[in-house]
C-alpha atoms as a PDB file:
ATOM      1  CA  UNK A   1      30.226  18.290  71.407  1.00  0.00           C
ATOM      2  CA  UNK A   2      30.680  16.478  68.037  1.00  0.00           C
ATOM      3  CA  UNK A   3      32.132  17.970  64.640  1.00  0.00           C
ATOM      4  CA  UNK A   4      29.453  18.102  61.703  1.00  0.00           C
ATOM      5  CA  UNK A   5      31.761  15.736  60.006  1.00  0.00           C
ATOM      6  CA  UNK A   6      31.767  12.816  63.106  1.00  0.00           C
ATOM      7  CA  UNK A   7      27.866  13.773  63.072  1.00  0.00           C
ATOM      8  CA  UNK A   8      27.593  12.709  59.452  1.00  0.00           C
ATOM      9  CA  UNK A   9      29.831  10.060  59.605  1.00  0.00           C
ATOM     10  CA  UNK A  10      27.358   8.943  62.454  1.00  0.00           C
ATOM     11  CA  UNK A  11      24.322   9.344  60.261  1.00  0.00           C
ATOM     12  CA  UNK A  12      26.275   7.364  58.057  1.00  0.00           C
ATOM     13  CA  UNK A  13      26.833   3.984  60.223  1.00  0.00           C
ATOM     14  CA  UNK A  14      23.269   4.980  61.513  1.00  0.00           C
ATOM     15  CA  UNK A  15      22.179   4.379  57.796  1.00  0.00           C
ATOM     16  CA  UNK A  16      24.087   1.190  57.440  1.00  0.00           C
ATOM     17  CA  UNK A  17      22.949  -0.436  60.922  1.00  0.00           C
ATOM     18  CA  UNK A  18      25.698   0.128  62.694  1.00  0.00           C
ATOM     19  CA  UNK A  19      25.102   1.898  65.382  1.00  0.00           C
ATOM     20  CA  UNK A  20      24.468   1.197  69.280  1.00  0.00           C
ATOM     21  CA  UNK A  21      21.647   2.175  70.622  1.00  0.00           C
ATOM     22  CA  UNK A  22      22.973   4.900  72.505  1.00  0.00           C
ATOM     23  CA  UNK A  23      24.383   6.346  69.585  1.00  0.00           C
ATOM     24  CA  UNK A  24      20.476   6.345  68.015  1.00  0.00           C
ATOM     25  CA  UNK A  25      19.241   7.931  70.876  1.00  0.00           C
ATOM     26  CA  UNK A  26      21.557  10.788  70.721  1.00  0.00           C
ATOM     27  CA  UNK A  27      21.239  11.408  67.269  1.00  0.00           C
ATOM     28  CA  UNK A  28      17.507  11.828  68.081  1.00  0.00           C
ATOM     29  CA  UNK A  29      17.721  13.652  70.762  1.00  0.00           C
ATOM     30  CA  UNK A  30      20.408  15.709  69.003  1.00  0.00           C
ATOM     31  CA  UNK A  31      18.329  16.515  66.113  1.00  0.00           C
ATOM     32  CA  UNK A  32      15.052  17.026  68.603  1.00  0.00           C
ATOM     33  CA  UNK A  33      16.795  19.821  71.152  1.00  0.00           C
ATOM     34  CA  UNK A  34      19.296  21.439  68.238  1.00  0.00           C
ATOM     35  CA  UNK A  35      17.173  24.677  67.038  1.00  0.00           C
ATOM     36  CA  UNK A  36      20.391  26.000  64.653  1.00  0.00           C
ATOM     37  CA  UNK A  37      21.598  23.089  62.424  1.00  0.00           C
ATOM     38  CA  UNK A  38      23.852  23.092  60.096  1.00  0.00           C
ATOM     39  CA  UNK A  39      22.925  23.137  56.272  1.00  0.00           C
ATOM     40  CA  UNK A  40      24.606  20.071  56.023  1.00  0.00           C
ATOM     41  CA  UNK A  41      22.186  18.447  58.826  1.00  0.00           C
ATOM     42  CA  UNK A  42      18.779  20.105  58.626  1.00  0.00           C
ATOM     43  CA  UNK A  43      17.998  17.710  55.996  1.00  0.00           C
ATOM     44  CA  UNK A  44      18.509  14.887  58.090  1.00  0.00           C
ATOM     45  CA  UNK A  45      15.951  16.429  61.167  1.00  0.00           C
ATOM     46  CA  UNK A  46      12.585  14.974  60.127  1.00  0.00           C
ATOM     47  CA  UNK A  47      14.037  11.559  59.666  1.00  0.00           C
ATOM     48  CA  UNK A  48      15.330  11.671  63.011  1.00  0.00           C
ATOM     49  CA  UNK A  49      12.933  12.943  64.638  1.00  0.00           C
ATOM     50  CA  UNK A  50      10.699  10.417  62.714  1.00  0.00           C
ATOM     51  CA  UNK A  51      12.446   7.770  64.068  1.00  0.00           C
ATOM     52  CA  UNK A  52      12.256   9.571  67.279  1.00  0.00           C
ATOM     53  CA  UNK A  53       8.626   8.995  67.603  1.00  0.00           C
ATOM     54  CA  UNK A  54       9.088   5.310  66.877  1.00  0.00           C
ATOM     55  CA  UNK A  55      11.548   4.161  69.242  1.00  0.00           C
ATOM     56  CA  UNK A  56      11.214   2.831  72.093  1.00  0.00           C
ATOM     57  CA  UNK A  57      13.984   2.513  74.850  1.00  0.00           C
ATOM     58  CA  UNK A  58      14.541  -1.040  76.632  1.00  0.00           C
ATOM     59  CA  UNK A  59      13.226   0.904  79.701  1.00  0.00           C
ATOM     60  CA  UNK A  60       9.483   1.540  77.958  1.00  0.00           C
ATOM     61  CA  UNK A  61       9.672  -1.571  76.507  1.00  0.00           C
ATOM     62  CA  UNK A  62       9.533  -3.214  79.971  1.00  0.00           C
ATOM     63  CA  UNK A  63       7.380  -1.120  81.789  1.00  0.00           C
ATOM     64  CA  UNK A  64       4.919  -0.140  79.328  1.00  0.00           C
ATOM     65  CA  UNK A  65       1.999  -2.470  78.466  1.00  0.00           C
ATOM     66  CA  UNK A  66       2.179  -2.240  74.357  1.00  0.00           C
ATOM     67  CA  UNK A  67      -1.062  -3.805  74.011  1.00  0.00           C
ATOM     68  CA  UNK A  68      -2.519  -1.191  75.421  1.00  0.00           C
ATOM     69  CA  UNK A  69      -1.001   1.594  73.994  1.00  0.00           C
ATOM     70  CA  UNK A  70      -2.089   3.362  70.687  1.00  0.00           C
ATOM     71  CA  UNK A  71       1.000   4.185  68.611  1.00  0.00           C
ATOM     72  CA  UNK A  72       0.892   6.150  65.422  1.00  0.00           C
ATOM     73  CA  UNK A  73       2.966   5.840  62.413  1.00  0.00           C
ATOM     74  CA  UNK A  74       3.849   8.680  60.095  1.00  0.00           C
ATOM     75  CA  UNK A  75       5.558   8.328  56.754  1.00  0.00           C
ATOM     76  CA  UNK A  76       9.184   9.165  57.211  1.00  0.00           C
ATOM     77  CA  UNK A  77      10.701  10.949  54.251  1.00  0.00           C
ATOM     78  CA  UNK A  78      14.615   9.920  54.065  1.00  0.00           C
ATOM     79  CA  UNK A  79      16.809  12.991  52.631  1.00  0.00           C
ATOM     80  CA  UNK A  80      17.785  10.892  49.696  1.00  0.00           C
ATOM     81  CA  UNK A  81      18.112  12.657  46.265  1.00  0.00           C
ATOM     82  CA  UNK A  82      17.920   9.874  44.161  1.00  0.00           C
ATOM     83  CA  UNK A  83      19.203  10.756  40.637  1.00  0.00           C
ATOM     84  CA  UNK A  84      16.217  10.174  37.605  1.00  0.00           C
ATOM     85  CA  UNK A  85      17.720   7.646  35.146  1.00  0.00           C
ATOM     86  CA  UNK A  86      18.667   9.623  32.020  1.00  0.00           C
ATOM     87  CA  UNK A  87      16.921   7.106  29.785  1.00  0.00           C
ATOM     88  CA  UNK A  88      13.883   6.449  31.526  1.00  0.00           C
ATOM     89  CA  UNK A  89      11.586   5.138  29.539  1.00  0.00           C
ATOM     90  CA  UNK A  90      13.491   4.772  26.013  1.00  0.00           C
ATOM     91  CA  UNK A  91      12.837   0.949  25.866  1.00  0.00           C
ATOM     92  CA  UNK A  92       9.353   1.583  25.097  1.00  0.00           C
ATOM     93  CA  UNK A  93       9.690   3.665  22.334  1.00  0.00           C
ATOM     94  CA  UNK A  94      11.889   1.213  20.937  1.00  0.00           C
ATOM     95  CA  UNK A  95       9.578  -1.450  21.220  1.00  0.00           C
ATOM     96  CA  UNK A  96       7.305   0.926  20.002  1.00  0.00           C
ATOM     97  CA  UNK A  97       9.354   1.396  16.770  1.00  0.00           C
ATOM     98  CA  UNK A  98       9.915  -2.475  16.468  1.00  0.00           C
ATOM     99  CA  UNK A  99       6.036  -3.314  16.948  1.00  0.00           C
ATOM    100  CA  UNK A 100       5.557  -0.633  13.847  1.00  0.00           C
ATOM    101  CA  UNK A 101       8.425  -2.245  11.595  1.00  0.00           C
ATOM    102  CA  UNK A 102       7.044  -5.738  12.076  1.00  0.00           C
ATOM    103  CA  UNK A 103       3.432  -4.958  11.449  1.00  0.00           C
ATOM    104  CA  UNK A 104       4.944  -3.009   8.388  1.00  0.00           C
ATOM    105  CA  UNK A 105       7.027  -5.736   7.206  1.00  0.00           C
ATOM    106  CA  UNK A 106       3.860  -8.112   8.135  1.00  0.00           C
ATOM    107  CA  UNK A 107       1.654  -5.987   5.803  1.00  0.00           C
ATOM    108  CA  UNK A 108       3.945  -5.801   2.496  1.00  0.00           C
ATOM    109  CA  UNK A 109       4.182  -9.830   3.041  1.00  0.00           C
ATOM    110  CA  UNK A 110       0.902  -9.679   3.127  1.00  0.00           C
ATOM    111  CA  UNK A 111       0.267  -7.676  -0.130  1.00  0.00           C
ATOM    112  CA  UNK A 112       2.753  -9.449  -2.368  1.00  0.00           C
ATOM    113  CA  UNK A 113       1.221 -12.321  -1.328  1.00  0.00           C
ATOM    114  CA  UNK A 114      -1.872 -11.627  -2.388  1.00  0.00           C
ATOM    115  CA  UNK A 115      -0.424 -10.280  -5.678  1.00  0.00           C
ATOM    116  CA  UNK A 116       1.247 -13.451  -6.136  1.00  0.00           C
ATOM    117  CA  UNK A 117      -2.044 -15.321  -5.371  1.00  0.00           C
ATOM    118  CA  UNK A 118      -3.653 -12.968  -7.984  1.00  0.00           C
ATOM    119  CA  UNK A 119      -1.459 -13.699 -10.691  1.00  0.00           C
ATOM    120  CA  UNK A 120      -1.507 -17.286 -10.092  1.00  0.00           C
ATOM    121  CA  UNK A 121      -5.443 -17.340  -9.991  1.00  0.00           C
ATOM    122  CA  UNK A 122      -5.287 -15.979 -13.149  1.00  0.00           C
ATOM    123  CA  UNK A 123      -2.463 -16.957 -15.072  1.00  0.00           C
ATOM    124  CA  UNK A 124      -1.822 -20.196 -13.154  1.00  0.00           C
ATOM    125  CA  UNK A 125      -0.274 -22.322 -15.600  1.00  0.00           C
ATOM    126  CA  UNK A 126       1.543 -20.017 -18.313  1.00  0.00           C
ATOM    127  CA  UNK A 127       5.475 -20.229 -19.532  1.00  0.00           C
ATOM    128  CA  UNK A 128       7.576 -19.135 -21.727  1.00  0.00           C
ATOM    129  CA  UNK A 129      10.157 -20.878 -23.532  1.00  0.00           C
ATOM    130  CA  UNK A 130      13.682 -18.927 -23.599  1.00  0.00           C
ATOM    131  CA  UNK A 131      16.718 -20.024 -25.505  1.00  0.00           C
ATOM    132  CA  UNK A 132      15.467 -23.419 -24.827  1.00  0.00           C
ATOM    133  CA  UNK A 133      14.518 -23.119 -21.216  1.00  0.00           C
ATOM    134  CA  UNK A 134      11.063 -22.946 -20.067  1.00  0.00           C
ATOM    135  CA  UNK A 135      10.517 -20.334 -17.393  1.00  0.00           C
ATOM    136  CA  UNK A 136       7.214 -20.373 -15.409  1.00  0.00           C
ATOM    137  CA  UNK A 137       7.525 -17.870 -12.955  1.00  0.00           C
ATOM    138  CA  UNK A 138       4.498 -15.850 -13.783  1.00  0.00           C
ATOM    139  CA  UNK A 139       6.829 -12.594 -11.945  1.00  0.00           C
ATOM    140  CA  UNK A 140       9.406 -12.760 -14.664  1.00  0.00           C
ATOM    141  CA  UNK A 141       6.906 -13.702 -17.281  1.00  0.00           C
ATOM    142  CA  UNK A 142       4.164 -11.220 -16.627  1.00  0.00           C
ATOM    143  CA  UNK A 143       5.526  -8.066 -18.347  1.00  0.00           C
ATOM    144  CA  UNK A 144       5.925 -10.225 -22.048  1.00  0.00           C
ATOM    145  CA  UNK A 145       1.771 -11.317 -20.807  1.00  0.00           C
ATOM    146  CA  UNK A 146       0.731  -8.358 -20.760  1.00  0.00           C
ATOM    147  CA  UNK A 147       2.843  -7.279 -23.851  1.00  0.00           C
ATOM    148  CA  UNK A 148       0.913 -10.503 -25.864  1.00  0.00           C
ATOM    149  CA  UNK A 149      -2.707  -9.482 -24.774  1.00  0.00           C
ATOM    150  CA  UNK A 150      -2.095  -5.254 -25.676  1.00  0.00           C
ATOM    151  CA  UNK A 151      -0.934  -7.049 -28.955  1.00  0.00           C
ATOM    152  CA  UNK A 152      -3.771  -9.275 -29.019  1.00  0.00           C
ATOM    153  CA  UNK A 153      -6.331  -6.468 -27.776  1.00  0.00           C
ATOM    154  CA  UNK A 154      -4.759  -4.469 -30.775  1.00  0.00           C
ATOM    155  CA  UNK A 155      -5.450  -7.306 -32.990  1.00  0.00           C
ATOM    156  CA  UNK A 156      -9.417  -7.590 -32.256  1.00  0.00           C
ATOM    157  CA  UNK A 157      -9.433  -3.490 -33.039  1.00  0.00           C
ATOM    158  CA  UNK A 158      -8.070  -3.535 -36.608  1.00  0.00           C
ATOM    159  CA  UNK A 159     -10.014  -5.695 -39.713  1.00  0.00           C
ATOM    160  CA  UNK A 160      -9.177  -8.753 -40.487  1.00  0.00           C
ATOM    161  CA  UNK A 161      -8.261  -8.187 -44.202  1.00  0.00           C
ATOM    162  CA  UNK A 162      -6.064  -4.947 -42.894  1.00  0.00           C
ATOM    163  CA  UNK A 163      -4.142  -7.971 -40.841  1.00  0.00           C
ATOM    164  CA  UNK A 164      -3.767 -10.231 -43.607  1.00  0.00           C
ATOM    165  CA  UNK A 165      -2.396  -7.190 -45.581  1.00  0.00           C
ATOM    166  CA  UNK A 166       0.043  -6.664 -43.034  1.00  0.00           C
ATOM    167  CA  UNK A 167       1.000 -10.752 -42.880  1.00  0.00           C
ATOM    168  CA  UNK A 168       1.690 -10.414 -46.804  1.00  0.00           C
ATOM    169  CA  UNK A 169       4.036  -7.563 -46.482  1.00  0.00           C
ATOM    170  CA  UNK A 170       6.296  -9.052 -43.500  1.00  0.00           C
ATOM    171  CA  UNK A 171       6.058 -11.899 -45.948  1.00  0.00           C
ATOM    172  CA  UNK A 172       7.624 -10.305 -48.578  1.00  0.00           C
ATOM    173  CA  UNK A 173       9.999  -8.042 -47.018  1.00  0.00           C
ATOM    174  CA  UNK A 174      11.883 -10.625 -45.629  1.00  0.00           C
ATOM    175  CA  UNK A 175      12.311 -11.935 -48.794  1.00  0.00           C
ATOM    176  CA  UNK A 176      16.058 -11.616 -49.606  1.00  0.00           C
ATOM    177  CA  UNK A 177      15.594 -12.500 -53.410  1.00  0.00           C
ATOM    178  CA  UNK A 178      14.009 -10.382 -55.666  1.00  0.00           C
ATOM    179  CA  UNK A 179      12.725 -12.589 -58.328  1.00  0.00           C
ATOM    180  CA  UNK A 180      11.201 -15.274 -55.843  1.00  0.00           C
ATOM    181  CA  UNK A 181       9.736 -12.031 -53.535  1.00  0.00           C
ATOM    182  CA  UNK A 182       7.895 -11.019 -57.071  1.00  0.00           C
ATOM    183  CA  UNK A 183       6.944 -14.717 -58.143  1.00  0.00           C
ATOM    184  CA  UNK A 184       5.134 -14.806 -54.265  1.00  0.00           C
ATOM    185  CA  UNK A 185       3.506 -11.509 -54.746  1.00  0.00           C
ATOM    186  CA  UNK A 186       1.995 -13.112 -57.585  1.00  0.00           C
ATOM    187  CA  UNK A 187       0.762 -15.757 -56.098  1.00  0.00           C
ATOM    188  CA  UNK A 188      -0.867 -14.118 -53.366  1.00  0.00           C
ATOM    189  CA  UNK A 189      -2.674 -11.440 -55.684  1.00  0.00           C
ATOM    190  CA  UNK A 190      -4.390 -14.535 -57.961  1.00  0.00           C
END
């Protein structure tokens, strides 16, 4: 009689293919005519006994005609607790996360691009000259734009003598001398 622990080691080199073949068929027929087994073993007793139904010795083999004999195959379930990978999965959700940040970063490419195409279709063409440097990058220029056409929009509102009025009296305040700023004053009112 063999220990539980030379009975798994058996199981073991059974596993691995190295076993005789009279070791295999007592394995089977130990796991077919034991009743009791062992916790350690009674997982092991459908495989066997699996296998079991399979083999065939040499002696079959020679005197049986296999073409002529019906032999059924059953799924064998091996005792094998296979551990679920902790992270199953998880590479999809990141690609899931990636596919939403490109078509994100797609989209905003998208709109300022447009924008730009916008700006261009309509002020295509304007600059500004700064401290003696012409800038034409309608993004930098845009916000003094829209500053000249409130102005200009302004402009259209108010009469045209209440403008003039205006002129006159930027005129004359920057005037530094007082006699000239009157002698100008006078000419305008003739």
């Amino acid at each position: 009689m063999k220990t539980i622990d030379e009975i798994l080691a058996l199981i073991e080199r059974f596993f691995e293919g190295d076993t005789t073949l009279e070791e295999e068929h007592w394995l089977y027929d130990y796991f077919k005519q034991t009743k009791d087994l062992p916790e350690e073993l009674a997982a092991y007793r459908e495989t066997f006994l699996g296998f079991d139904a399979i083999a065939l010795t040499e002696t079959d083999a020679a005197t049986t005609n296999i073409a002529n004999q019906k032999v059924s195959l059953t799924a064998i379930e091996l005792p094998i607790n296979p551990t679920p990978p902790r992270y199953r999965g998880w590479w999809k959700q990141v690609a899931g996360i990636a596919a939403m940040v490109a078509v994100l970063i797609g989209a905003m490419w998208a709109y300022q691009s447009y924008q730009r195409f916008q700006l261009e279709k309509v002020y295509g063409g304007s600059y500004m000259i700064v401290d003696g440097k012409r800038i034409d990058n309608l993004q930098k220029i845009l916000p003094e734009i829209k500053r000249t056409l409130s102005l200009a929009d302004a402009m259209e509102t108010t009469s045209p003598t209440l403008l003039i009025d205006q002129a006159e009296q930027d005129l004359l305040n920057n005037i530094q001398d007082a006699q000239e700023r009157e002698r100008i004053r006078q000419l305008l009112n003739q």
